[in-house]
C-alpha atoms as a PDB file:
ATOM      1  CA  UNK A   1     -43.245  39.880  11.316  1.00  0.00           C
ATOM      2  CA  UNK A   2     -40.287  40.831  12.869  1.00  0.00           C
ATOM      3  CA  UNK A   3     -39.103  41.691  16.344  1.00  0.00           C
ATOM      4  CA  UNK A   4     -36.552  42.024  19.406  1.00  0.00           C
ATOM      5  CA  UNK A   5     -35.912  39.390  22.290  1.00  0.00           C
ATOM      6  CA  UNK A   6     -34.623  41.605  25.136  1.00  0.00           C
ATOM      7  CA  UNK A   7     -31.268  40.990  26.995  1.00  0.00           C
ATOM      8  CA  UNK A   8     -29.944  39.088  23.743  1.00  0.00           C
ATOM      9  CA  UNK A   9     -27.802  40.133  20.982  1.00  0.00           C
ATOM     10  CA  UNK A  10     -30.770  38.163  18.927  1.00  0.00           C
ATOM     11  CA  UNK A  11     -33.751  39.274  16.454  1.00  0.00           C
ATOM     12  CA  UNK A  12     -36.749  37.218  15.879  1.00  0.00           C
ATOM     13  CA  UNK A  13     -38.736  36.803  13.057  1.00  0.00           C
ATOM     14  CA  UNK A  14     -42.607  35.878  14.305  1.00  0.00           C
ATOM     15  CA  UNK A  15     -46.061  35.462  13.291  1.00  0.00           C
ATOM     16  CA  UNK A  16     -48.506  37.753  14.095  1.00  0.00           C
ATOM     17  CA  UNK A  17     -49.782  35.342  16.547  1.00  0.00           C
ATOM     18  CA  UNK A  18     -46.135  35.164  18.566  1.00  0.00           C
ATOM     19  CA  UNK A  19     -44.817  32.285  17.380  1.00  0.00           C
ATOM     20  CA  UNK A  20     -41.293  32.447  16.296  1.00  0.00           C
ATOM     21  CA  UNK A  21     -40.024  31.178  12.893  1.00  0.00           C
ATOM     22  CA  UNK A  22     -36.708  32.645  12.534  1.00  0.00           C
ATOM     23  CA  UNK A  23     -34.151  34.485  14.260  1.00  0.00           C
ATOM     24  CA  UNK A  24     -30.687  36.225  13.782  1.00  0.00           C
ATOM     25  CA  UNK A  25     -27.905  36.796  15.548  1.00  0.00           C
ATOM     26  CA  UNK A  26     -26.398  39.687  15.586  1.00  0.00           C
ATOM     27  CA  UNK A  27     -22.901  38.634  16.677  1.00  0.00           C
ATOM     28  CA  UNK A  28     -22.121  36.120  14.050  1.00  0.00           C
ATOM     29  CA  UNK A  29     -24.492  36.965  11.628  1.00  0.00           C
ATOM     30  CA  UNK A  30     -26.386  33.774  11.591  1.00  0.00           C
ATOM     31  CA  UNK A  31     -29.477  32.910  10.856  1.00  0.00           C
ATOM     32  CA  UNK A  32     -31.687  30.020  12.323  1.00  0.00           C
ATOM     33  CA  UNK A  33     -34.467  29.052  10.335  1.00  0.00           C
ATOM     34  CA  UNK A  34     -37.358  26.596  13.016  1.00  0.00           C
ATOM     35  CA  UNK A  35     -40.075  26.871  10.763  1.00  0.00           C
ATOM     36  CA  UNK A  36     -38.813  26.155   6.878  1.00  0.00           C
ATOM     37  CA  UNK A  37     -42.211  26.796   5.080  1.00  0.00           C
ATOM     38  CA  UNK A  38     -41.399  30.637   6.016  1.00  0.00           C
ATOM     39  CA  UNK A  39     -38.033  30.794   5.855  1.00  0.00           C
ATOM     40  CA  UNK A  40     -37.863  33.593   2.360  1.00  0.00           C
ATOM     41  CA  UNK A  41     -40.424  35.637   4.017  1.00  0.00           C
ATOM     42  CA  UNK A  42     -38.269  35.462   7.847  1.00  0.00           C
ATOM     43  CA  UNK A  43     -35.194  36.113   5.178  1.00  0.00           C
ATOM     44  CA  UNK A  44     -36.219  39.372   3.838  1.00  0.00           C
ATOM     45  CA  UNK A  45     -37.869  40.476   7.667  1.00  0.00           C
ATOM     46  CA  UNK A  46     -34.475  40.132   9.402  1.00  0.00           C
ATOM     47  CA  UNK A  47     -32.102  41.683   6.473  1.00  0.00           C
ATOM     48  CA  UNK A  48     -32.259  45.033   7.612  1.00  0.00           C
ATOM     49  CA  UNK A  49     -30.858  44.057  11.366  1.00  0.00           C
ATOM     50  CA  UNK A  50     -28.228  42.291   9.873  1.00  0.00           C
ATOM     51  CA  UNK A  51     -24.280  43.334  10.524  1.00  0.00           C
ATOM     52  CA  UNK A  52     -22.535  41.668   7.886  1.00  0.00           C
ATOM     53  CA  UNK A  53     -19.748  44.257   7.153  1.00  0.00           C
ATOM     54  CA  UNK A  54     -19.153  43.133   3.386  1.00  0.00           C
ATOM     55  CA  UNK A  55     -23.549  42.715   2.996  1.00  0.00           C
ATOM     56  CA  UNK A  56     -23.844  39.627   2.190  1.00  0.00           C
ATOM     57  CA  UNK A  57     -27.216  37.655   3.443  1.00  0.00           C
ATOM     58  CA  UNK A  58     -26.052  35.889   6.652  1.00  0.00           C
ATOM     59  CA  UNK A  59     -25.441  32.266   6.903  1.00  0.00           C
ATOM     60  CA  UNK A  60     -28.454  30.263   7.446  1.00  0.00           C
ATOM     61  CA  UNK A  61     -28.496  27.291   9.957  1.00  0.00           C
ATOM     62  CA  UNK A  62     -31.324  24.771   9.396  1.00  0.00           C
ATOM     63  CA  UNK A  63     -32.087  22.862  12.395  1.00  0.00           C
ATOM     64  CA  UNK A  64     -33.529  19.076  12.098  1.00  0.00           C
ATOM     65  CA  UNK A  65     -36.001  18.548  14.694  1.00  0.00           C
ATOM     66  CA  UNK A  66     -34.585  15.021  16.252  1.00  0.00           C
ATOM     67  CA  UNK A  67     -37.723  12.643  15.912  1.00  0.00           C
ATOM     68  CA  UNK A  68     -39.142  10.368  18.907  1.00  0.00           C
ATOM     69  CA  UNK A  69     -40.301   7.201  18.525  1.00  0.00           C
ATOM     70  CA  UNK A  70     -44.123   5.984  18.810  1.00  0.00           C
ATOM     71  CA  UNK A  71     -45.649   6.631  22.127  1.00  0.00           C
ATOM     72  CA  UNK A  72     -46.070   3.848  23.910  1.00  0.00           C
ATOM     73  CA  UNK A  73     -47.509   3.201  27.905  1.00  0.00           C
ATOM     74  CA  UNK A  74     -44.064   2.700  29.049  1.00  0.00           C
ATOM     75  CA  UNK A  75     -42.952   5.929  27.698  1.00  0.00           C
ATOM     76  CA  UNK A  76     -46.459   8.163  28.587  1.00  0.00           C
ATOM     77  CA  UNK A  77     -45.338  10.648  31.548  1.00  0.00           C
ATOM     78  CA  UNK A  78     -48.897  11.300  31.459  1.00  0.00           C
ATOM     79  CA  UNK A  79     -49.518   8.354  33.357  1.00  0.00           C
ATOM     80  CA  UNK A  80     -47.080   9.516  36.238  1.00  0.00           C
ATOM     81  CA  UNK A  81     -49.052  10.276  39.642  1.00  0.00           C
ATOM     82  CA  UNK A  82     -47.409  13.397  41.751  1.00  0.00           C
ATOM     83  CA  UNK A  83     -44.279  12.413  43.725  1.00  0.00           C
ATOM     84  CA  UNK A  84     -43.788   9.498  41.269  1.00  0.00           C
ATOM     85  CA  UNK A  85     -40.007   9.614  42.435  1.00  0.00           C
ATOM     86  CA  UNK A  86     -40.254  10.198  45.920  1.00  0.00           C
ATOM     87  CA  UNK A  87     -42.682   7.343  45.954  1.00  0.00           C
ATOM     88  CA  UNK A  88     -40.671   4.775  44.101  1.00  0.00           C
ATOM     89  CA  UNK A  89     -37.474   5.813  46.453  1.00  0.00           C
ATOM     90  CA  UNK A  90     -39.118   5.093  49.379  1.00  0.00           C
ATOM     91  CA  UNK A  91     -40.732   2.090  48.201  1.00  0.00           C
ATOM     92  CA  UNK A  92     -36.755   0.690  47.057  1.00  0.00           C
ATOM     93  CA  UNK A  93     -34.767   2.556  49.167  1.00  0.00           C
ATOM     94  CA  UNK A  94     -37.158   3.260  52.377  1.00  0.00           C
ATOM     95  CA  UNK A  95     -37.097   2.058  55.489  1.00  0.00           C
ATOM     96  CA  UNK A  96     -38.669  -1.222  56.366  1.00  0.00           C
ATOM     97  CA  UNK A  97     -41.685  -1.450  59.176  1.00  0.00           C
ATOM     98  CA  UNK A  98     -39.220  -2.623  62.161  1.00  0.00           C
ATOM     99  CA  UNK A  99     -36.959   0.523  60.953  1.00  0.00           C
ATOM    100  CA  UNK A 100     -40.015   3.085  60.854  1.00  0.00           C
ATOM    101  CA  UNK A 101     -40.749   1.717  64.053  1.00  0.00           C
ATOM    102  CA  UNK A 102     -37.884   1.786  66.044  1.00  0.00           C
ATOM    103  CA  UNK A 103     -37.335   5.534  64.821  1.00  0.00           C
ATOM    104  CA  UNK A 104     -40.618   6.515  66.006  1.00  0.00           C
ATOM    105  CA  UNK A 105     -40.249   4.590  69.499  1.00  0.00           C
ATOM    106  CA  UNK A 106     -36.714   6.578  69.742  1.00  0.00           C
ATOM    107  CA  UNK A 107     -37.884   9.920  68.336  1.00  0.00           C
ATOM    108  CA  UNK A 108     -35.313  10.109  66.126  1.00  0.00           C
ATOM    109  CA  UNK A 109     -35.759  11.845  62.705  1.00  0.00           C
ATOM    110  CA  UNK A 110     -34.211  10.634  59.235  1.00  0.00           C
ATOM    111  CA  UNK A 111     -33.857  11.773  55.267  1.00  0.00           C
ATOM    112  CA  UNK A 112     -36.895   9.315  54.860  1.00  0.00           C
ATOM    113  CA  UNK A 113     -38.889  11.279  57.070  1.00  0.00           C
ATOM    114  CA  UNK A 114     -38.268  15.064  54.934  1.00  0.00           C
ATOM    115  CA  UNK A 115     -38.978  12.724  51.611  1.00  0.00           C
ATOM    116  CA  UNK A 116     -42.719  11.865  53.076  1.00  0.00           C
ATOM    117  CA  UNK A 117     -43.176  15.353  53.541  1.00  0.00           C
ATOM    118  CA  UNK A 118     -41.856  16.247  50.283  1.00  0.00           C
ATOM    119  CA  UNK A 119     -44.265  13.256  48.367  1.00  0.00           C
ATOM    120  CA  UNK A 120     -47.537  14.906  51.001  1.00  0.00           C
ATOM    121  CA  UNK A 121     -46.367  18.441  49.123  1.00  0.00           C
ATOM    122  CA  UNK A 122     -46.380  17.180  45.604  1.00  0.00           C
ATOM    123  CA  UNK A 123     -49.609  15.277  45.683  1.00  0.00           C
ATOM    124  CA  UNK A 124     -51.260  18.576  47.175  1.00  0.00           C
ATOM    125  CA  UNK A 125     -50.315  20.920  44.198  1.00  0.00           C
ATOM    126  CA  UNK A 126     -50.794  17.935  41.878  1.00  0.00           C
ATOM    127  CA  UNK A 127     -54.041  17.688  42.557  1.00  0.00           C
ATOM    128  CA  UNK A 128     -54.434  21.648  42.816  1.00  0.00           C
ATOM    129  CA  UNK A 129     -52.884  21.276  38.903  1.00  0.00           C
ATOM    130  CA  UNK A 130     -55.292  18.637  37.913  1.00  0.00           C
ATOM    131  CA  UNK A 131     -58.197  21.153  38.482  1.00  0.00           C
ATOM    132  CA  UNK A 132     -57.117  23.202  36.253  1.00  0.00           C
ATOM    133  CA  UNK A 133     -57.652  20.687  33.395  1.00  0.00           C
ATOM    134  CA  UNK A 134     -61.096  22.177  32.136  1.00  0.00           C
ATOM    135  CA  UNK A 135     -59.411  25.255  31.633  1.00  0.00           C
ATOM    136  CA  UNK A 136     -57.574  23.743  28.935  1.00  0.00           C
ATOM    137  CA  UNK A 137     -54.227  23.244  30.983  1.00  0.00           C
ATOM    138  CA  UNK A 138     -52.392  20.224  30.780  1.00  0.00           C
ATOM    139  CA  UNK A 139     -50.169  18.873  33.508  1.00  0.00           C
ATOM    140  CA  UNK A 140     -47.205  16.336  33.916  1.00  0.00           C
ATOM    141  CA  UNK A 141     -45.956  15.728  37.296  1.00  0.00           C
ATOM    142  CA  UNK A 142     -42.236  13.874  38.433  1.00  0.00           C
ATOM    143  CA  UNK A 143     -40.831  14.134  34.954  1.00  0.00           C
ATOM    144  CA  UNK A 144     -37.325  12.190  35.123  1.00  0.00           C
ATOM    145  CA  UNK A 145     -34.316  13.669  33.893  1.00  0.00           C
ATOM    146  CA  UNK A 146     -30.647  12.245  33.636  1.00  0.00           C
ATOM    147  CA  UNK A 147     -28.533  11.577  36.867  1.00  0.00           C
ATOM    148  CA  UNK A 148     -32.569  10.326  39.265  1.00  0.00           C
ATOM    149  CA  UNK A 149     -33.745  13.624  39.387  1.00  0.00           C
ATOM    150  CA  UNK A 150     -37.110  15.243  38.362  1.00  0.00           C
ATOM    151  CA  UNK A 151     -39.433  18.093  37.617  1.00  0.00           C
ATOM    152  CA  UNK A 152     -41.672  17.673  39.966  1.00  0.00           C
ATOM    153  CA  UNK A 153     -44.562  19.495  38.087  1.00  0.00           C
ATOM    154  CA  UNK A 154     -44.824  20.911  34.404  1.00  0.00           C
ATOM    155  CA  UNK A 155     -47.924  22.778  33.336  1.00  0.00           C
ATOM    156  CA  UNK A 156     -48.857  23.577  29.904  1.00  0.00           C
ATOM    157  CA  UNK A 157     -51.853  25.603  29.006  1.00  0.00           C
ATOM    158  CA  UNK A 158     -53.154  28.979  27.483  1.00  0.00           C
ATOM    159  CA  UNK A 159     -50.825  31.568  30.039  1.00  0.00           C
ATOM    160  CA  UNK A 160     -47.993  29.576  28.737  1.00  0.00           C
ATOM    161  CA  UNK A 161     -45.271  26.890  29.751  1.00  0.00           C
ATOM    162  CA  UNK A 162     -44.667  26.650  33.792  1.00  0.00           C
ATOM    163  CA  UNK A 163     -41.773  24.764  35.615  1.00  0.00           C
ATOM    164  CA  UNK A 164     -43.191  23.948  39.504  1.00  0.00           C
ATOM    165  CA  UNK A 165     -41.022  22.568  41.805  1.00  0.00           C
ATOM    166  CA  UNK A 166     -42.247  22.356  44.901  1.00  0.00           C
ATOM    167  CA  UNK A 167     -41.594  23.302  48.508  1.00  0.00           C
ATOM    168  CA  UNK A 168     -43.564  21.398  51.417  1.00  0.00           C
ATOM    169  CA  UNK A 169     -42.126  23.285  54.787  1.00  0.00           C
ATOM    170  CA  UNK A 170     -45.229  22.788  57.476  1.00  0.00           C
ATOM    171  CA  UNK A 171     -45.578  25.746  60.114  1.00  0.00           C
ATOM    172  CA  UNK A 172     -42.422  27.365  58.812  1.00  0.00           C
ATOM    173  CA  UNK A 173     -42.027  31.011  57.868  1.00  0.00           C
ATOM    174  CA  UNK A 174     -40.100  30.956  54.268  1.00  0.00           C
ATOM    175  CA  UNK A 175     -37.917  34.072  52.372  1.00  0.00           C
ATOM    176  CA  UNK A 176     -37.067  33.526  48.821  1.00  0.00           C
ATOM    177  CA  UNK A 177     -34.163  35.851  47.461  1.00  0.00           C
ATOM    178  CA  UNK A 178     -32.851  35.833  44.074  1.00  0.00           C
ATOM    179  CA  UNK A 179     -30.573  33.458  44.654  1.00  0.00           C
ATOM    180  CA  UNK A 180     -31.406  31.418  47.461  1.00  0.00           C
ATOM    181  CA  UNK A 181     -34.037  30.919  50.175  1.00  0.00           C
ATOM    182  CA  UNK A 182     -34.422  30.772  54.143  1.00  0.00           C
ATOM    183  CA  UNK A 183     -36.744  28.542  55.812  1.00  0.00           C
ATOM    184  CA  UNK A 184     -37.079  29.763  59.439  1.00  0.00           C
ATOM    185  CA  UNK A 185     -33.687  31.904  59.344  1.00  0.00           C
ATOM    186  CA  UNK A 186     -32.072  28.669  59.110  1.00  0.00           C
ATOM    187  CA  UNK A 187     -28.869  27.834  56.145  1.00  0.00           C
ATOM    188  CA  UNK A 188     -29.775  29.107  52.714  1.00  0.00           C
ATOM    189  CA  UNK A 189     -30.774  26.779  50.212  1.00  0.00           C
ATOM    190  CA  UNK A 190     -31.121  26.901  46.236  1.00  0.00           C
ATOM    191  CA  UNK A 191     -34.160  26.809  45.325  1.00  0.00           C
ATOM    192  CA  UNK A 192     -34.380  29.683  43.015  1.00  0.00           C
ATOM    193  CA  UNK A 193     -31.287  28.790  41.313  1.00  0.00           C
ATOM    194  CA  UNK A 194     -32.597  25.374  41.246  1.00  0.00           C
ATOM    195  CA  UNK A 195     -35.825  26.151  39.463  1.00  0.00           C
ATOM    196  CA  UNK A 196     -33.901  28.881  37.155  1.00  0.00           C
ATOM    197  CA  UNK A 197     -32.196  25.798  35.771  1.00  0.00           C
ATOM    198  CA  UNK A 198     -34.745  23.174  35.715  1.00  0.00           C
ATOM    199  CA  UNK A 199     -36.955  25.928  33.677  1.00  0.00           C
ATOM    200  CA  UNK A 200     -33.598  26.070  30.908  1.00  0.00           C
ATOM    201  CA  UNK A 201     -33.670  22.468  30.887  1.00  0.00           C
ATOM    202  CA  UNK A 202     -37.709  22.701  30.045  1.00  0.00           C
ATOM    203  CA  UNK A 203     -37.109  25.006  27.266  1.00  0.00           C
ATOM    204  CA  UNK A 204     -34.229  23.650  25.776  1.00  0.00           C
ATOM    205  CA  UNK A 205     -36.121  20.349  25.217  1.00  0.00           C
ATOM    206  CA  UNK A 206     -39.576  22.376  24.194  1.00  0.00           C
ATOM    207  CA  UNK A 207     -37.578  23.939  21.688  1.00  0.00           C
ATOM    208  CA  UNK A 208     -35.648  21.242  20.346  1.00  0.00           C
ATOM    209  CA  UNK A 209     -38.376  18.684  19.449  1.00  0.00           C
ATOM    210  CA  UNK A 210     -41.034  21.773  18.570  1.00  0.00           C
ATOM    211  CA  UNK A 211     -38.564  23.794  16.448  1.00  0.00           C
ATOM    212  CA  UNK A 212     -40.789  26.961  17.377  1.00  0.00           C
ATOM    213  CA  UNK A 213     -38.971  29.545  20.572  1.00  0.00           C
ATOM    214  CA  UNK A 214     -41.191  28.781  24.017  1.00  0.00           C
ATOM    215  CA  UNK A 215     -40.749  30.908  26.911  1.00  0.00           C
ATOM    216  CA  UNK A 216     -40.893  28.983  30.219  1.00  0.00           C
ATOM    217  CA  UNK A 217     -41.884  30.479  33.781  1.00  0.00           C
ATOM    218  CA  UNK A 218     -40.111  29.016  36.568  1.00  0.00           C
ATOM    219  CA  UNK A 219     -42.033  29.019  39.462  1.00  0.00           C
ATOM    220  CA  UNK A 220     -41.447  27.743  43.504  1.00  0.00           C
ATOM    221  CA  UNK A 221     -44.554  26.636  45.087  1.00  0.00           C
ATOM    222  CA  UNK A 222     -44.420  26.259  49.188  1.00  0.00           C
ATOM    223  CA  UNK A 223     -46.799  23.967  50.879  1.00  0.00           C
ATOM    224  CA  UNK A 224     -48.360  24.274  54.648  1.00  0.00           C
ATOM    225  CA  UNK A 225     -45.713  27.820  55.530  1.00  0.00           C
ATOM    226  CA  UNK A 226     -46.735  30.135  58.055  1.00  0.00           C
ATOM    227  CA  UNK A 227     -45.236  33.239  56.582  1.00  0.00           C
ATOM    228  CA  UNK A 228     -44.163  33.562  52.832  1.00  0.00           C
ATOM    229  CA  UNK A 229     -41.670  36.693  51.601  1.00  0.00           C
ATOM    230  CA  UNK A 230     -40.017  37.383  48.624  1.00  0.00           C
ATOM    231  CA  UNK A 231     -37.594  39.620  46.983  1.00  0.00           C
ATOM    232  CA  UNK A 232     -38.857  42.970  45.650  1.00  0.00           C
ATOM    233  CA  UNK A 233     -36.029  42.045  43.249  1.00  0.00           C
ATOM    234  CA  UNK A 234     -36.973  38.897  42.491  1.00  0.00           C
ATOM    235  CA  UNK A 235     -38.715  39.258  38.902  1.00  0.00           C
ATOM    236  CA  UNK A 236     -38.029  36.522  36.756  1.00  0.00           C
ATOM    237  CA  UNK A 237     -39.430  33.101  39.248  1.00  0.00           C
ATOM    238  CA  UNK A 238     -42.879  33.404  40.829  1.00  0.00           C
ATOM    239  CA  UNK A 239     -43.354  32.717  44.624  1.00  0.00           C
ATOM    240  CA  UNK A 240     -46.744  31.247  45.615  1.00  0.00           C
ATOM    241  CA  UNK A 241     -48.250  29.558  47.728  1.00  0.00           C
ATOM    242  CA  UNK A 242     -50.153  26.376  46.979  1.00  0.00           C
ATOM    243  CA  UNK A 243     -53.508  28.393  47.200  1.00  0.00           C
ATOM    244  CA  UNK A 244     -52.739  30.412  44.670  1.00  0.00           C
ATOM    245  CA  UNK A 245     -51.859  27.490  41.874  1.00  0.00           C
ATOM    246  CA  UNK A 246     -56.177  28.395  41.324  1.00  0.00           C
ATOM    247  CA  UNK A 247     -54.739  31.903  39.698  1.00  0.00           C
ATOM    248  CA  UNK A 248     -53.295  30.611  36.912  1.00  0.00           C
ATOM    249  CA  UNK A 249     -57.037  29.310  35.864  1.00  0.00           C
ATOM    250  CA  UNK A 250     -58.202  32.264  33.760  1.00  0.00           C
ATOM    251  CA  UNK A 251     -54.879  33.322  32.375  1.00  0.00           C
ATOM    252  CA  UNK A 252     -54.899  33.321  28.635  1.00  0.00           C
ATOM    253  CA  UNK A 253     -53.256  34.391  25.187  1.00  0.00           C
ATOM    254  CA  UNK A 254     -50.273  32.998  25.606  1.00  0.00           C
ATOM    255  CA  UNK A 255     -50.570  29.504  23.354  1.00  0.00           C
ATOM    256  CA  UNK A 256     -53.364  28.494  21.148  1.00  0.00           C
ATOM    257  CA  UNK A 257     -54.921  24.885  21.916  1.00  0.00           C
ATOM    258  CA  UNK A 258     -52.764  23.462  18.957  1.00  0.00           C
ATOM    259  CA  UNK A 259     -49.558  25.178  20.502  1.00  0.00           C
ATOM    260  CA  UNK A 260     -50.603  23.373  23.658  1.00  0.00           C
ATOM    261  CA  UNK A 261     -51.383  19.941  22.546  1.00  0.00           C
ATOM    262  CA  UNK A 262     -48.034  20.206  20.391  1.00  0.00           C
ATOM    263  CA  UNK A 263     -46.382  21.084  23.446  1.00  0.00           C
ATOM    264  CA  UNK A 264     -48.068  18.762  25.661  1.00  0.00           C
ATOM    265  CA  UNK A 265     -47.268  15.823  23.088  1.00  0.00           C
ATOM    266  CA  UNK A 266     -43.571  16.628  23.359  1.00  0.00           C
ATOM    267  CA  UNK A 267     -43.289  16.793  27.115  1.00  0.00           C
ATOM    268  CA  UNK A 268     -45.134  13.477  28.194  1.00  0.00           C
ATOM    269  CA  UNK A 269     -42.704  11.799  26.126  1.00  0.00           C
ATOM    270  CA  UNK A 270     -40.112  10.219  28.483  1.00  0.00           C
ATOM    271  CA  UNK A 271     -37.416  10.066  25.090  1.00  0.00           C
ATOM    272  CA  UNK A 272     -37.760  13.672  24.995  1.00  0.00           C
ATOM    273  CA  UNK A 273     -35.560  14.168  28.128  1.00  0.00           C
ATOM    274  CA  UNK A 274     -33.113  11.494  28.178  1.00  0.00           C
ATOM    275  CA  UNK A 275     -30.392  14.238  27.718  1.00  0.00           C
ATOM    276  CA  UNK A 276     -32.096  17.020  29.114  1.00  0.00           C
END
């Protein structure tokens, strides 16, 4: 029942099936209980790893899962189309006809015009995520978090938890390194660190409101490129391009369909991430 989490000074108690129920930490000597009905049993698993110079049984910490109210249609994020964001910005914020106009007649290019081709990029790997629904994945697309921004795409299914955010750069050759990227040689920007976080901020809200651990992949997803590189180094995000979203179809043993629809139930909750 027990086991080790690599690269943390942690020890997990799970189920033969994967699913956390306890762990301990080995620097303080505390114990977390997330699922209570097996707390004795995760108890006597993680005794033996404990450090507690004088031997006592470690202090346990018993987290309350914070509850969320009803589901209503005003709270569904299952109801949000890709881009929901970019689409509601430009609607609000966007130019007007005379203004789209007159930039066209002059040639001149503005931040509306890369947030079109950043809504065209979303709704083509939203719909690429949509197909995967009778594989029994589940997908959630612009999910809003504090301070107007978003995850553009979350997908939930039997490989596991996925954070998307995607990258729509027509024509242009792309290289992602582990900390930033380069879209034709041009200024780095931060999209792996970007996604790194935005993945966190998915687990950290999985895990709060499921009381179980979830691992989530963070993954960049580039739209329309010519050219697509990566870092040998780069281990922990995935680099794809749109095409290969179709991949992720067969994958499997990663979360059971009640794990999923648990999941699933948490995320299209807009209350869940109000202080993501």
């Amino acid at each position: 029942m027990e086991g080790n989490q690599p690269g943390r000074d942690r020890v997990f108690a799970v189920l033969p099936d994967g699913v956390a129920v306890a762990w301990l930490d080995r620097t303080t000597d505390e114990v977390k209980i997330l699922r209570e009905e097996y707390g004795p049993a995760a108890l006597e698993a993680l005794a033996p790893y404990r450090t507690h110079p004088n031997g006592d049984l470690p202090k346990v910490q018993r987290t309350q899962r914070p509850l969320l109210p009803p589901l209503t249609p005003d709270l569904d994020l299952a109801r949000n189309r890709a881009g929901e964001l970019l689409r509601e910005k430009l609607a609000s914020e966007g130019p007007n006809p005379f203004e789209r106009f007159l930039s066209w007649l002059l040639r001149r290019d503005s931040e509306w015009d890369s947030w079109r081709v950043g809504l065209t990029g979303e709704r083509r790997v939203g719909r690429e995520l949509e197909r995967l629904s009778g594989q029994g994945w589940r997908a959630l697309h612009s999910i809003p978090l504090p301070n107007s921004v978003d995850i553009d795409h979350l997908l939930i299914g039997p490989g596991g938890v996925f954070n998307i955010n995607t990258k729509n750069h027509p024509g242009k050759s792309v290289w992602v390194g582990n900390d930033s990227a380069r879209v034709n040689h041009g200024p780095w920007q931060p999209y792996t660190r970007k996604v790194r976080a935005e993945a966190r901020r998915v687990q950290r809200v999985l895990e709060s409101h499921s009381g179980t651990a979830v691992q989530v992949q963070p993954v960049l997803v580039f739209v329309g490129v010519s050219d697509l590189e990566s870092a040998s180094t780069l281990a922990d995000v995935r680099v794809w391009e749109q095409r290969k979203i179709a991949t992720l179809g067969p994958m499997s043993g990663r979360l059971s369909p009640e794990e999923i629809e648990n999941l699933y139930a948490i995320a299209r909750h807009r209350s869940a991430w109000l202080e993501a």
